[in-house]
PDB file of N, CA and C in Angstrom:
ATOM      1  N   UNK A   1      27.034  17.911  16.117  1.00  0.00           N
ATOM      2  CA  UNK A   1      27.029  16.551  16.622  1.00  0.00           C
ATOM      3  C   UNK A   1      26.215  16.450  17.904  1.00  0.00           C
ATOM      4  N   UNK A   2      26.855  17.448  18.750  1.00  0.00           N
ATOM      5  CA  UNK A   2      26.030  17.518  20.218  1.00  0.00           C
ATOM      6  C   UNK A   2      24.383  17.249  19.796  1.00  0.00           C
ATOM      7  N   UNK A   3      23.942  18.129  19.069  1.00  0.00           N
ATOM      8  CA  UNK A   3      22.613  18.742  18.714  1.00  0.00           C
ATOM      9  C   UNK A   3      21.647  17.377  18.017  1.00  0.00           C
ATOM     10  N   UNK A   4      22.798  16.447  17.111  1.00  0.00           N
ATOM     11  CA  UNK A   4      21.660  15.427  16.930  1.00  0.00           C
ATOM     12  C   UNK A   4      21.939  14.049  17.709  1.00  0.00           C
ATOM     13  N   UNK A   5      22.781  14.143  18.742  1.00  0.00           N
ATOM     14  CA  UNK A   5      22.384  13.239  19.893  1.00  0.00           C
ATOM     15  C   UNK A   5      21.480  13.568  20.892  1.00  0.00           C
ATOM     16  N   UNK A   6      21.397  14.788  21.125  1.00  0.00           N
ATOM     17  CA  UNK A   6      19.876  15.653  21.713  1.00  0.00           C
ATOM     18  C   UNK A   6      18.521  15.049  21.095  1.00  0.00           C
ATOM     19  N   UNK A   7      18.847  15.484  19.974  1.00  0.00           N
ATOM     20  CA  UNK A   7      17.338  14.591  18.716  1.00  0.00           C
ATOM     21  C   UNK A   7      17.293  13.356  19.450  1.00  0.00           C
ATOM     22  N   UNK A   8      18.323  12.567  19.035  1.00  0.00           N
ATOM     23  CA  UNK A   8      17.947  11.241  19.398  1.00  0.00           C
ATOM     24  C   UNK A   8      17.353  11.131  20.889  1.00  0.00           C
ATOM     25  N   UNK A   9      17.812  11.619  21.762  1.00  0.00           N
ATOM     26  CA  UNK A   9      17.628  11.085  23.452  1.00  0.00           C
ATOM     27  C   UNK A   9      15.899  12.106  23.175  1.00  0.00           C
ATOM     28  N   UNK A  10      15.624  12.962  22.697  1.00  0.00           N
ATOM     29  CA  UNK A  10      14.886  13.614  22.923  1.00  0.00           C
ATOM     30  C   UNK A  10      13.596  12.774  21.991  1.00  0.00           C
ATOM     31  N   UNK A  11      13.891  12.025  21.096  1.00  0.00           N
ATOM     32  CA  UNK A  11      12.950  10.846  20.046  1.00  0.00           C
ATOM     33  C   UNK A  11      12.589   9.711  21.001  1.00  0.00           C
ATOM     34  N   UNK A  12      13.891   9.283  21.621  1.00  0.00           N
ATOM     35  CA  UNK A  12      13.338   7.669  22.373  1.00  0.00           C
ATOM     36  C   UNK A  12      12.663   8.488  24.088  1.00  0.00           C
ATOM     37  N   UNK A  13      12.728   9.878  24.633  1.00  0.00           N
ATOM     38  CA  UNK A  13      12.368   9.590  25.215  1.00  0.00           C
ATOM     39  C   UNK A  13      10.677   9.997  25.525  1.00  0.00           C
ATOM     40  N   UNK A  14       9.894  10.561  24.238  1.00  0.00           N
ATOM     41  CA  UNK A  14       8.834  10.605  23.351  1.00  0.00           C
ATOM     42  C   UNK A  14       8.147   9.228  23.425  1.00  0.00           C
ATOM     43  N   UNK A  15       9.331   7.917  23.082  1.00  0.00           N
ATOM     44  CA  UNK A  15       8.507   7.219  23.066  1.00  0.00           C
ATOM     45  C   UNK A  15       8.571   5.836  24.323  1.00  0.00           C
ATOM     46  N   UNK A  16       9.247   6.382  25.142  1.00  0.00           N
ATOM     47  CA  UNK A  16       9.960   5.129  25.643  1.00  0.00           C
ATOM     48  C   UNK A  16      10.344   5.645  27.077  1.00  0.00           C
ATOM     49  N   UNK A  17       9.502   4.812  27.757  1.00  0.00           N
ATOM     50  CA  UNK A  17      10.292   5.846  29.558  1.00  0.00           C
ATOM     51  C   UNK A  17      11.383   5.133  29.883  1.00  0.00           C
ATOM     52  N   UNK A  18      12.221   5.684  30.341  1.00  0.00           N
ATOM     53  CA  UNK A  18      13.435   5.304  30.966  1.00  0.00           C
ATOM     54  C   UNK A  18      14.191   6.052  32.246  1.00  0.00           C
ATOM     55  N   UNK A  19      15.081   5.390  33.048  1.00  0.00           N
ATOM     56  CA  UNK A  19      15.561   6.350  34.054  1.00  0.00           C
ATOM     57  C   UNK A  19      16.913   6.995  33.649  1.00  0.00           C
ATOM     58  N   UNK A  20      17.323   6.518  32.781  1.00  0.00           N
ATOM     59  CA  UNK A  20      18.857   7.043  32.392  1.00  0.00           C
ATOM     60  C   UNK A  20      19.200   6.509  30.827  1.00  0.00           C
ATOM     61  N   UNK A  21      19.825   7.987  30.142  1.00  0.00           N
ATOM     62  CA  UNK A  21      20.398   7.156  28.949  1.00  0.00           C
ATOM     63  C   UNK A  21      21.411   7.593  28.343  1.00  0.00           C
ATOM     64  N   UNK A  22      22.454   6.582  28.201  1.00  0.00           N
ATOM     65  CA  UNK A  22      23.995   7.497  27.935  1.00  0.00           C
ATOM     66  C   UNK A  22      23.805   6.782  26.381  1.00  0.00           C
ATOM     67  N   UNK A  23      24.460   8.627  25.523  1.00  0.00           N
ATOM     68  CA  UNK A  23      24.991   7.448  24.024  1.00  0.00           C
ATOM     69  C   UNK A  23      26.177   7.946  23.571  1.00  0.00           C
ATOM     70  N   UNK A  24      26.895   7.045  23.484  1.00  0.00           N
ATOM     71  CA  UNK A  24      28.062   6.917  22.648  1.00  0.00           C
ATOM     72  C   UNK A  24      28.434   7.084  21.260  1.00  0.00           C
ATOM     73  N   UNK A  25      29.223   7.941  21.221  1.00  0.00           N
ATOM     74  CA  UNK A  25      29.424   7.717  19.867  1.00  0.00           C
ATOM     75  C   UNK A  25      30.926   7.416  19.292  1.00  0.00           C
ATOM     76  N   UNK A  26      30.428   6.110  18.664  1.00  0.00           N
ATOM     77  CA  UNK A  26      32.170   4.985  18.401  1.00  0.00           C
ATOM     78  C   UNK A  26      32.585   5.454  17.015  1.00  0.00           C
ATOM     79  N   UNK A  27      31.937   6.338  16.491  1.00  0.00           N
ATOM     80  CA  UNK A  27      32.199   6.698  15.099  1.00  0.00           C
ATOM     81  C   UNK A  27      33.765   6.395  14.383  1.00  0.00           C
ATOM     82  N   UNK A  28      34.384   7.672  15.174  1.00  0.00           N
ATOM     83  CA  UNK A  28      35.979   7.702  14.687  1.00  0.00           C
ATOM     84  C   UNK A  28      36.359   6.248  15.064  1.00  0.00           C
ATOM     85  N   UNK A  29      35.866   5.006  16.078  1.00  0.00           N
ATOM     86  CA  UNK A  29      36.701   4.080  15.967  1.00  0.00           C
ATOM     87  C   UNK A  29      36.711   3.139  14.574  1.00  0.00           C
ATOM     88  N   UNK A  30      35.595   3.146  13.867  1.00  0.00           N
ATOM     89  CA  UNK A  30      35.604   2.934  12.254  1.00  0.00           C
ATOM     90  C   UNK A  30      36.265   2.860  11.585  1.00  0.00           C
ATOM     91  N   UNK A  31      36.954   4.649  11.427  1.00  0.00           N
ATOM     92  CA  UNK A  31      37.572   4.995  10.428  1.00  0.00           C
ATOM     93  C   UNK A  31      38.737   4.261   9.937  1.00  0.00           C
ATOM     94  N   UNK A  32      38.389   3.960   8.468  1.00  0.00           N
ATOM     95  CA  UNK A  32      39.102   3.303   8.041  1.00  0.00           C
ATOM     96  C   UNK A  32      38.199   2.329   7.331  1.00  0.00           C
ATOM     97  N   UNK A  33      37.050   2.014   8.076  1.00  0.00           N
ATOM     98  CA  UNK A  33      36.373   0.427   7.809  1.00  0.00           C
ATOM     99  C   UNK A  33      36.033   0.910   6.057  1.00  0.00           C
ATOM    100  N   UNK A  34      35.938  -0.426   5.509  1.00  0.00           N
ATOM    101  CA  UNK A  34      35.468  -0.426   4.014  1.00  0.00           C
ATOM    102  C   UNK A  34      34.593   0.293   3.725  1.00  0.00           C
ATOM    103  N   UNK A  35      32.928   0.563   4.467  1.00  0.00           N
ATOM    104  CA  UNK A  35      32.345   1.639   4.362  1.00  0.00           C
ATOM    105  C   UNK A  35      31.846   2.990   5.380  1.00  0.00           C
ATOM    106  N   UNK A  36      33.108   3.269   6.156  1.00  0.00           N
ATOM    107  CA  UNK A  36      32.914   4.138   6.475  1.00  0.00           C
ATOM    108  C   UNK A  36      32.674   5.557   5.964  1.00  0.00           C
ATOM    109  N   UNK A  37      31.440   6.388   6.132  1.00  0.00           N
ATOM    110  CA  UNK A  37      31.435   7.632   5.957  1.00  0.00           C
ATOM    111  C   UNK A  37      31.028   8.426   7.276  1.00  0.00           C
ATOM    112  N   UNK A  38      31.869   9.662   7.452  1.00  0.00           N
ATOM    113  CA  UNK A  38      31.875  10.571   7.896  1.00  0.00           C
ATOM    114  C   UNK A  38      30.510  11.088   8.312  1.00  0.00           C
ATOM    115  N   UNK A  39      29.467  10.693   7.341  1.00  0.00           N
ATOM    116  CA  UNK A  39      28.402  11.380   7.372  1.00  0.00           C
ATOM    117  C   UNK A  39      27.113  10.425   8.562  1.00  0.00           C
ATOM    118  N   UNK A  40      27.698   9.555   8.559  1.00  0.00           N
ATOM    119  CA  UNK A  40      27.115   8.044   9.362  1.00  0.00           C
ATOM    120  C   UNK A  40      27.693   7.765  10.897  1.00  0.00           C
ATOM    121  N   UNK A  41      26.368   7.241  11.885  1.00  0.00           N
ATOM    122  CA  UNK A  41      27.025   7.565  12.859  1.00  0.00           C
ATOM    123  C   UNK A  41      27.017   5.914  13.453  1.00  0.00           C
ATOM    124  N   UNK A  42      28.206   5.887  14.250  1.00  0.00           N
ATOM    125  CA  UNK A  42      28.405   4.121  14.779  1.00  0.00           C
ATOM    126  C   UNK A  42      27.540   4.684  16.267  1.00  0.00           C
ATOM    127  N   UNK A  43      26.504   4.391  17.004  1.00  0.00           N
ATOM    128  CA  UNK A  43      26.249   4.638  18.243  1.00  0.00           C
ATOM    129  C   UNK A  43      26.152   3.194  19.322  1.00  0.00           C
ATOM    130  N   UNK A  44      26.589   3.692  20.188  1.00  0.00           N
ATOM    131  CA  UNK A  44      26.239   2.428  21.428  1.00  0.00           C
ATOM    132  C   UNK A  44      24.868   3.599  22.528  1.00  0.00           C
ATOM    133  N   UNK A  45      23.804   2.727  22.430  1.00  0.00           N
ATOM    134  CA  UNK A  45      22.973   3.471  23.266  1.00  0.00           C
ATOM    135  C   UNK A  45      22.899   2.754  24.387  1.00  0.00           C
ATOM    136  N   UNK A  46      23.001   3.212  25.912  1.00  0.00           N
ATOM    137  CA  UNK A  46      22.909   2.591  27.359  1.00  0.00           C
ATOM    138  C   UNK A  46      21.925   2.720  28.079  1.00  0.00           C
ATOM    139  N   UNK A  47      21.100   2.282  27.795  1.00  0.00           N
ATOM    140  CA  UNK A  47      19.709   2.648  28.960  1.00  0.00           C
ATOM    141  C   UNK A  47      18.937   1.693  29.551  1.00  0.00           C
ATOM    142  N   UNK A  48      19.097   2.397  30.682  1.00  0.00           N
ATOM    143  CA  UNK A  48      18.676   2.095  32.110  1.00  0.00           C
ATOM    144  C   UNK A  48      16.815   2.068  32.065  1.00  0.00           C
ATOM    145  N   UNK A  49      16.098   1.295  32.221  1.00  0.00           N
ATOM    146  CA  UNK A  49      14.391   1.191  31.857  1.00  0.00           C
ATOM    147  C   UNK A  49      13.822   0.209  32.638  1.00  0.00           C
ATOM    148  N   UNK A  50      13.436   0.390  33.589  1.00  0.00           N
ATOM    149  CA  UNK A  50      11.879  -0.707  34.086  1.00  0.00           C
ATOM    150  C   UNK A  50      11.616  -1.194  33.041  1.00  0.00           C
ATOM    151  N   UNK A  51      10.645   0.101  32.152  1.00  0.00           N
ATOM    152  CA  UNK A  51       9.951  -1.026  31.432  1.00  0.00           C
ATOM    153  C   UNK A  51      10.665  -2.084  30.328  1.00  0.00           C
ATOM    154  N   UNK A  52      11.586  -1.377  29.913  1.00  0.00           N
ATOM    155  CA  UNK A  52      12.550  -1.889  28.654  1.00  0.00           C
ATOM    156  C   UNK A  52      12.699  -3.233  29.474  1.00  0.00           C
ATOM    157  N   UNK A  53      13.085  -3.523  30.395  1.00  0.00           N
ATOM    158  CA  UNK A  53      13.645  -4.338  31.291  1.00  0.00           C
ATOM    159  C   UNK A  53      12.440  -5.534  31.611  1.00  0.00           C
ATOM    160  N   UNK A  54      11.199  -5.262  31.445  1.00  0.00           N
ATOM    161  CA  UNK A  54       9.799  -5.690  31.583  1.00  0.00           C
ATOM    162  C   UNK A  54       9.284  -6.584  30.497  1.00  0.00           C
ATOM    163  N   UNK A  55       9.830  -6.307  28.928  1.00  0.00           N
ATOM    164  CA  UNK A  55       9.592  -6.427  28.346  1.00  0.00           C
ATOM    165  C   UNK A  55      10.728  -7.191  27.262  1.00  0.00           C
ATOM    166  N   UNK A  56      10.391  -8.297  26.905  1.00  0.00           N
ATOM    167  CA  UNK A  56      11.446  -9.166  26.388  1.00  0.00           C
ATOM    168  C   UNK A  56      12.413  -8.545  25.207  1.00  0.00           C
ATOM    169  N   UNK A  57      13.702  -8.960  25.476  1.00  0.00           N
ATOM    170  CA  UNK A  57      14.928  -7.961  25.166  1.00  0.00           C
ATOM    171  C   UNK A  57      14.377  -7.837  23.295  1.00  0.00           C
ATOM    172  N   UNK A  58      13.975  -8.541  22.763  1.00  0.00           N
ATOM    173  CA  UNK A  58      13.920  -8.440  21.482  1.00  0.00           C
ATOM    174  C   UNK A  58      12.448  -7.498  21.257  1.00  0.00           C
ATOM    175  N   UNK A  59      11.238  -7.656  21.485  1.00  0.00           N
ATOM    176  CA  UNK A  59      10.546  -6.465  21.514  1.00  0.00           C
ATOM    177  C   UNK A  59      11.228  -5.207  22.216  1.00  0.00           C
ATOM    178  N   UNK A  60      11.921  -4.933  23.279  1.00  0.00           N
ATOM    179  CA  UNK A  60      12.479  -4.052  23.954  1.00  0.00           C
ATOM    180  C   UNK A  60      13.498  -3.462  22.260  1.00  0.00           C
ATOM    181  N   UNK A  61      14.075  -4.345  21.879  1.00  0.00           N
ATOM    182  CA  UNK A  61      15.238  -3.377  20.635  1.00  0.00           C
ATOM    183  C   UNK A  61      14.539  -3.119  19.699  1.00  0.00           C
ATOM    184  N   UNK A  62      13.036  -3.586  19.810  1.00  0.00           N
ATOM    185  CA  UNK A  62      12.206  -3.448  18.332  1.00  0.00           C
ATOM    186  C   UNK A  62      11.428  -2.301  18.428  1.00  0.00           C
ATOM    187  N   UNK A  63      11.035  -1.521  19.577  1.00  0.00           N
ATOM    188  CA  UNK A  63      10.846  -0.435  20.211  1.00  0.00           C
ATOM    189  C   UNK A  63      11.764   0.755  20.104  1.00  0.00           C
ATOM    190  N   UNK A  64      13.025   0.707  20.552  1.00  0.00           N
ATOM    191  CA  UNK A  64      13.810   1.326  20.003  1.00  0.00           C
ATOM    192  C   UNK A  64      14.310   1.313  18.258  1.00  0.00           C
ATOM    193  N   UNK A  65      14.095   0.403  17.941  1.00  0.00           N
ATOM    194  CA  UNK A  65      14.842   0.318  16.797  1.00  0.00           C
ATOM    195  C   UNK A  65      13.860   1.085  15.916  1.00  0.00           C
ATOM    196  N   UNK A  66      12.404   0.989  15.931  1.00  0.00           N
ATOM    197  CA  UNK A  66      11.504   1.655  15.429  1.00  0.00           C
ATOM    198  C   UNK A  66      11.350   3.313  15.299  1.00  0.00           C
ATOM    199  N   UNK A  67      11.127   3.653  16.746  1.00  0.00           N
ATOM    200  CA  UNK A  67      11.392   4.845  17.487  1.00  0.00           C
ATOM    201  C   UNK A  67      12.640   5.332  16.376  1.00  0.00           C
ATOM    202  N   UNK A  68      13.966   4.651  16.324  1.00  0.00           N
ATOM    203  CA  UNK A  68      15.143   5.438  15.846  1.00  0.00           C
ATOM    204  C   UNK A  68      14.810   5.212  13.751  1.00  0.00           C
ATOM    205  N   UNK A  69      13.814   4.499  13.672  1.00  0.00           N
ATOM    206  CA  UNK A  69      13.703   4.343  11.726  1.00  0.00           C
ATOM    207  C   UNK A  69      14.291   5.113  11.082  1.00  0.00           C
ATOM    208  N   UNK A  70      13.777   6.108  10.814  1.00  0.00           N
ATOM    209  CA  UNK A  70      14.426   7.304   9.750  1.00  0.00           C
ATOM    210  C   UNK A  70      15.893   7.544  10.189  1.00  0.00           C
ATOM    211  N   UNK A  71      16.342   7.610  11.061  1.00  0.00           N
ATOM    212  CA  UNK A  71      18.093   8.030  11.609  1.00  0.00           C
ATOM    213  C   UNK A  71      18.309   6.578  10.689  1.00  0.00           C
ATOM    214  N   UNK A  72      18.122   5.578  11.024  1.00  0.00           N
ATOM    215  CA  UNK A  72      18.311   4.514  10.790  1.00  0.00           C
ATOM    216  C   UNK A  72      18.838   3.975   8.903  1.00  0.00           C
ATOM    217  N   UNK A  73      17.477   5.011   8.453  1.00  0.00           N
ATOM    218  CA  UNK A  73      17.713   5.049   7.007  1.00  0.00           C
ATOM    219  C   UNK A  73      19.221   6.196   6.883  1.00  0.00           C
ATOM    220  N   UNK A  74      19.154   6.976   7.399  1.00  0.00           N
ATOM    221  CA  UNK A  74      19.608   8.180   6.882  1.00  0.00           C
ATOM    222  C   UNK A  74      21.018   8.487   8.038  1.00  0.00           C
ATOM    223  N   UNK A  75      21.354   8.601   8.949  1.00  0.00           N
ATOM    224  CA  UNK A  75      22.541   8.828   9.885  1.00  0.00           C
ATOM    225  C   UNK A  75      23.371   7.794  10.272  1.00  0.00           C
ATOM    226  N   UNK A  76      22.561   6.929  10.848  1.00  0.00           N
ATOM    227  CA  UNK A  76      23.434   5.734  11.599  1.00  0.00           C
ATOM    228  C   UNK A  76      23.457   4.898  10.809  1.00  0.00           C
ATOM    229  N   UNK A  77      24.822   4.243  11.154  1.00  0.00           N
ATOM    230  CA  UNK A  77      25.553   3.450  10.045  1.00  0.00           C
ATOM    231  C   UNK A  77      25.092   1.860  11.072  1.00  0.00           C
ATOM    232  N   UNK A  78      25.409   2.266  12.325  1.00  0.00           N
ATOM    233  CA  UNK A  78      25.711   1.068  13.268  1.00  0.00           C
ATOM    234  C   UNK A  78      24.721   1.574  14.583  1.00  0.00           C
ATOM    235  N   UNK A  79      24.013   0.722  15.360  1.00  0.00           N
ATOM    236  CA  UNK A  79      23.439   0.695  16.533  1.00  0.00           C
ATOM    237  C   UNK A  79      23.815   0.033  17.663  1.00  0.00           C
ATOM    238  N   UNK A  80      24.721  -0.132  18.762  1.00  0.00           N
ATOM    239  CA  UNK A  80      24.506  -1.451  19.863  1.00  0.00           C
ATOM    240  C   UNK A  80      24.201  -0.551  20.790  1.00  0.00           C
ATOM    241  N   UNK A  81      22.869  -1.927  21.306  1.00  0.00           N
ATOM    242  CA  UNK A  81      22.142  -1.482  22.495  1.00  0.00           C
ATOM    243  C   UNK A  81      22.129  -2.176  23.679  1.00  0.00           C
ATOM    244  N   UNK A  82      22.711  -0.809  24.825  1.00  0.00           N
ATOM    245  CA  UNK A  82      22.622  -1.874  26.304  1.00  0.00           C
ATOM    246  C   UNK A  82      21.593  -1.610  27.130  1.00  0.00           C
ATOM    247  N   UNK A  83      20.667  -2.944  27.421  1.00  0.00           N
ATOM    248  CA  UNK A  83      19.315  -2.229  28.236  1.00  0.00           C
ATOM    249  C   UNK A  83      19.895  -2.661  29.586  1.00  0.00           C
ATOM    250  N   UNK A  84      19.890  -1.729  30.586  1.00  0.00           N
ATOM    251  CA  UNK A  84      19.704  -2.414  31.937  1.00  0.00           C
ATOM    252  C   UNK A  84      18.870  -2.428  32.960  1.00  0.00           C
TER     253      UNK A  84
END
């Protein structure tokens, strides 16, 4: 688990400068939901960015959201993002 939240911080920050970025993972609060799997991850990502911050909040998640595609197809079930 540790190892592919590493991936991730280590993907957005490839593409995306930032000064700080915490991620969460809400997974187990799911469990239970109609399609929860185990194998899927619920994340809240927190980051702190000039530029993210520069750049209007909806290109700013379209940047990330890009950056994260393939997880997107394949790991994460759920994304919320806090830019500050």
């Amino acid at each position: 688990m540790e190892n592919y939240l590493d991936n991730i911080k280590k993907k957005l920050k490839n593409k995306i400068s930032f000064e700080n970025l915490e991620i969460v993972d809400n997974s187990q609060k799911h469990k239970g939901h109609k399609f929860f799997s185990k194998d899927k991850y619920h994340l809240h990502l927190k980051i702190k960015s000039v530029y993210l911050k520069s750049i209007s909040s909806v290109n700013a998640q379209r940047l990330i959201m890009s950056t994260l595609k393939d997880d997107l197809k394949t790991k994460i079930h759920a994304l919320e993002i806090t830019i500050e």
